[in-house]
Protein backbone atom coordinates (compact mmCIF):
# COMPACT_ATOMS: atom_id res chain seq x y z
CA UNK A 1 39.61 23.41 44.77
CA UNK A 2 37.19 24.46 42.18
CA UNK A 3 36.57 22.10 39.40
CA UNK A 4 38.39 23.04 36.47
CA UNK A 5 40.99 25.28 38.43
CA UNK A 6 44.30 23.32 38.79
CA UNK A 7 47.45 23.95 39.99
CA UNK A 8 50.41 24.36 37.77
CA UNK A 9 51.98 21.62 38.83
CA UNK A 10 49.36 19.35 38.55
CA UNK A 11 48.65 20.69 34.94
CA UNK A 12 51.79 20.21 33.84
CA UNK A 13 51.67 16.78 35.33
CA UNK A 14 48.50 16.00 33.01
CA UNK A 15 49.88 17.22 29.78
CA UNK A 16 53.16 15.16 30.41
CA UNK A 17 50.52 11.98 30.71
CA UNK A 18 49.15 12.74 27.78
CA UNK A 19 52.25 13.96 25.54
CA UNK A 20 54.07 10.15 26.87
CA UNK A 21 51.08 8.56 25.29
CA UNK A 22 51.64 8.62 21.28
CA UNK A 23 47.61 8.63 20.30
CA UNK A 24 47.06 7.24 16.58
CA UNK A 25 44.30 9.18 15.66
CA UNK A 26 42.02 7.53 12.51
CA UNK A 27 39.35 9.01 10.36
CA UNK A 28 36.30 7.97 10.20
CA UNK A 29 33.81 8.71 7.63
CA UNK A 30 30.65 10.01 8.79
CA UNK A 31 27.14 8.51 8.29
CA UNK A 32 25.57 9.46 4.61
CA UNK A 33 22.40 10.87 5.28
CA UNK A 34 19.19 10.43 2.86
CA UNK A 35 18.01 7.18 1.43
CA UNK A 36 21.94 5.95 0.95
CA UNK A 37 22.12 3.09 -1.65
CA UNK A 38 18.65 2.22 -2.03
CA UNK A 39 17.54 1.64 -5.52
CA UNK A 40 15.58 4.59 -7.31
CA UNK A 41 12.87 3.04 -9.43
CA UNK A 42 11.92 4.69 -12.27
CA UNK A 43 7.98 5.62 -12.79
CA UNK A 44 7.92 3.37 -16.38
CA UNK A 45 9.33 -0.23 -14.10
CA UNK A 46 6.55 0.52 -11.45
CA UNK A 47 4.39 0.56 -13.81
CA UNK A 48 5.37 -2.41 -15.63
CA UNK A 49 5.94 -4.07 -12.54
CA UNK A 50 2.02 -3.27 -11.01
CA UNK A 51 0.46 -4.01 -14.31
CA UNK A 52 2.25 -7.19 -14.34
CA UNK A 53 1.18 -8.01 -10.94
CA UNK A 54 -2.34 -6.92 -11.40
CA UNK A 55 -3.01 -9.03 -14.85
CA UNK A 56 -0.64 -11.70 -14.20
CA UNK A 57 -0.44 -12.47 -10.62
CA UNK A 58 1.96 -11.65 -7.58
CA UNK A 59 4.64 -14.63 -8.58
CA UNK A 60 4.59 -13.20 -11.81
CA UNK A 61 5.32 -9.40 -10.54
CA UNK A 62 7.67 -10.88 -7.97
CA UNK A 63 9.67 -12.47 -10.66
CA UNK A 64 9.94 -9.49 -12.85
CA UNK A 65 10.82 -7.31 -9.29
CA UNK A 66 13.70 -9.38 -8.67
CA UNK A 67 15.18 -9.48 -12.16
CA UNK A 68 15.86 -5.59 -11.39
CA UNK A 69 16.48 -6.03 -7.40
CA UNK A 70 13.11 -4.70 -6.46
CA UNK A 71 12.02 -5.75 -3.20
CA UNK A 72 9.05 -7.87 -3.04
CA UNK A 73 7.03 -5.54 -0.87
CA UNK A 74 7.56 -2.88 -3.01
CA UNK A 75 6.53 -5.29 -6.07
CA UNK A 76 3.30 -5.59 -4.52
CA UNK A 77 2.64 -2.23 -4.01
CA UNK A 78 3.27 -1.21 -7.25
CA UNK A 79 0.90 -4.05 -7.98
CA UNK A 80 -1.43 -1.80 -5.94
CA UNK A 81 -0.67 1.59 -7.29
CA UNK A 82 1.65 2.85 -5.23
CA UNK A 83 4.47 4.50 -5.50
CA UNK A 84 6.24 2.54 -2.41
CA UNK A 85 5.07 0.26 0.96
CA UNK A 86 4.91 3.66 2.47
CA UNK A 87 2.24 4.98 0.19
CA UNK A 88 0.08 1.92 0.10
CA UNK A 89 -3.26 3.40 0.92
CA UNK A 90 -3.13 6.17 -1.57
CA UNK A 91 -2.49 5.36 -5.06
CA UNK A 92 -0.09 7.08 -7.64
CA UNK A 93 -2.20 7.89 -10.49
CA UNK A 94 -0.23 7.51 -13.16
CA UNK A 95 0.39 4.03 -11.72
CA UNK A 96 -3.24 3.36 -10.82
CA UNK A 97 -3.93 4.49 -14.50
CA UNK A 98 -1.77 1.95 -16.84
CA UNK A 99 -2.70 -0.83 -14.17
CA UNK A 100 -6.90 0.47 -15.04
CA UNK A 101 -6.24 0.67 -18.69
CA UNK A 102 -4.70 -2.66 -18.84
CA UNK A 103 -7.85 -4.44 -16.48
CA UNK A 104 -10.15 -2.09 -19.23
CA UNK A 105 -8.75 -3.86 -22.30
CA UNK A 106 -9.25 -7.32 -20.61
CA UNK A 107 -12.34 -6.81 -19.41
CA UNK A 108 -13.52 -5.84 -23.14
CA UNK A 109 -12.12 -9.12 -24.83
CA UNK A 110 -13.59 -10.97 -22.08
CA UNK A 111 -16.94 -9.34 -22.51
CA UNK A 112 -16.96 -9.71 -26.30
CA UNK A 113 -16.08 -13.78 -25.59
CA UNK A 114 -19.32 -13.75 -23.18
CA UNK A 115 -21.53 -11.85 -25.88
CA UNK A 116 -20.42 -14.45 -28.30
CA UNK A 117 -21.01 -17.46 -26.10
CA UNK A 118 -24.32 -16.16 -25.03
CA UNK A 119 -25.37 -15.52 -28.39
CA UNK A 120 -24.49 -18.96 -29.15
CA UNK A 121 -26.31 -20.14 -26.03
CA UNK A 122 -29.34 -17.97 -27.93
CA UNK A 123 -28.91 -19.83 -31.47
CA UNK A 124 -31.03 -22.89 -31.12
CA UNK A 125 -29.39 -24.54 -34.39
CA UNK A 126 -26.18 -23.96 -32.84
CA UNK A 127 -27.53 -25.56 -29.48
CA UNK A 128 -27.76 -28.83 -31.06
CA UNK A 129 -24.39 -29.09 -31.96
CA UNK A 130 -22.82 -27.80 -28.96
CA UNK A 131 -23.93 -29.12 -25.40
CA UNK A 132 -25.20 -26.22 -23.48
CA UNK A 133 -23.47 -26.67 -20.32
CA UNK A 134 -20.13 -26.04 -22.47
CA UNK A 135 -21.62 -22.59 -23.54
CA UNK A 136 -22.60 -21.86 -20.14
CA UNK A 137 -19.79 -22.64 -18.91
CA UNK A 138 -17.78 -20.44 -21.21
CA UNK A 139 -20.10 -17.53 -20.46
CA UNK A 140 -19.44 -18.19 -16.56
CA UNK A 141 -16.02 -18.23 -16.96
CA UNK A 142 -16.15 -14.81 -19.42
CA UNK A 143 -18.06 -12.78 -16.94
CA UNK A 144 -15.68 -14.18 -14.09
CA UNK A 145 -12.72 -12.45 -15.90
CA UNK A 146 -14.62 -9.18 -16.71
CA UNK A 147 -16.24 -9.09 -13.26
CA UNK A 148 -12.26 -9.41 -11.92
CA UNK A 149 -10.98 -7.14 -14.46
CA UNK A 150 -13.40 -3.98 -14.03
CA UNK A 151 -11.02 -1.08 -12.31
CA UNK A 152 -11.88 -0.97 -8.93
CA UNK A 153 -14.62 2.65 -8.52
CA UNK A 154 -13.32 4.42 -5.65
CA UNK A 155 -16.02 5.42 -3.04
CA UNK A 156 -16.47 9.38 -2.03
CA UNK A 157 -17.18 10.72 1.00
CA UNK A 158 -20.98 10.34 0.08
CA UNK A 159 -20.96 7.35 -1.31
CA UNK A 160 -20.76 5.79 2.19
CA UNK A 161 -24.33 4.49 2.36
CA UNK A 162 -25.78 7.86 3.05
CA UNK A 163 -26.07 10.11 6.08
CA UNK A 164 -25.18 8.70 9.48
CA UNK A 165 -26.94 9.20 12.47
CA UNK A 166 -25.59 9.78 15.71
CA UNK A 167 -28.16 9.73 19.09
CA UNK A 168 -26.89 9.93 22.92
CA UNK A 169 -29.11 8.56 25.34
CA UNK A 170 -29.76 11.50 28.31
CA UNK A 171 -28.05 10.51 31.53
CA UNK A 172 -29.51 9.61 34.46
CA UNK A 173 -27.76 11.16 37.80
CA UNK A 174 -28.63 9.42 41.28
CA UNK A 175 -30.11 11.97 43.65
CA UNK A 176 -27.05 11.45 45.80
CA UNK A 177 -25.07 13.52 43.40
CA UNK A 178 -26.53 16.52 44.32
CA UNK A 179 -26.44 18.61 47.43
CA UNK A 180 -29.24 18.58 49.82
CA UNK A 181 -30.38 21.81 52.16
CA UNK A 182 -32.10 20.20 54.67
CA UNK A 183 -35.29 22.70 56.11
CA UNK A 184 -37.00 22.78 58.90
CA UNK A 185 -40.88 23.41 59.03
């Protein structure tokens, strides 16, 4: 017999089975497709969130992140200027902006405290007063914070330490490699 050609007695055997068995059928919803609940962050909390976590530390980005269910990994890449974990090694700029802006106006208190200080350091009436490891220290600490808070220059292609040279050494082949024609004198 051929599969799939019956008889009609065994066909109408098979549908008796199945009409003496009372199947419940029961719906069942299929899949969602897309992102499904995940949270949509808006563009304004990332950048709260990364200039948070670039001024004030990871905890501190963290913290703020889980007030509004943000996962921490995606905390610290907002931290880094991106838009998600996915995205890490290329920036948002509008992110990567506010987080520069913010590092900019740090940087320029910081650097008007070390001008000060070292200006003070420079003032011999005002050395005598103040001990001048306390003014150095200050300054120390000043350029510290503006040396951490300048935005981070992003390197070109050319900017790589110039051109780069590439030699290959010839290669040597045995004699063996070759085939020999013996002659006769």
């Amino acid at each position: 017999m051929a599969i799939g050609v019956v008889s009609d007695s065994d066909f109408e055997t098979e549908v008796n089975k199945v009409r003496s068995i009372n199947p419940i059928g029961q719906v069942v919803d299929k899949t969602p497709l897309g992102r499904g609940n995940s949270l949509e962050v808006p563009d304004s909390l990332r950048k709260v969130i990364g200039e948070t976590g670039a001024v004030d530390g990871r905890q501190e980005a963290l913290a703020l992140g889980r007030m509004f269910g943000i996962s921490p990994s995606a905390a610290s890449a907002y931290a880094n200027g991106a838009n998600s974990t996915t995205t890490y090694d290329t920036p948002n700029p509008g992110i990567k902006s506010v987080i520069n802006k913010r590092k900019e106006r740090i940087s320029r208190r910081a650097s008007k405290v070390l001008n000060a200080s070292l200006d003070e350091l420079a003032n011999e009436d005002k050395l005598k007063d103040v001990k001048a490891i306390e003014l150095s220290t200050i300054a120390r600490n000043m350029a510290s914070i503006v040396k951490d808070m300048e935005p981070e220059i992003e390197k070109g292609p050319s900017e790589n330490g110039g051109p780069t040279f590439v030699l290959y050494a010839p290669q040597f082949t045995k004699e063996e490699r070759y085939d020999v024609i013996n002659l006769n004198e």
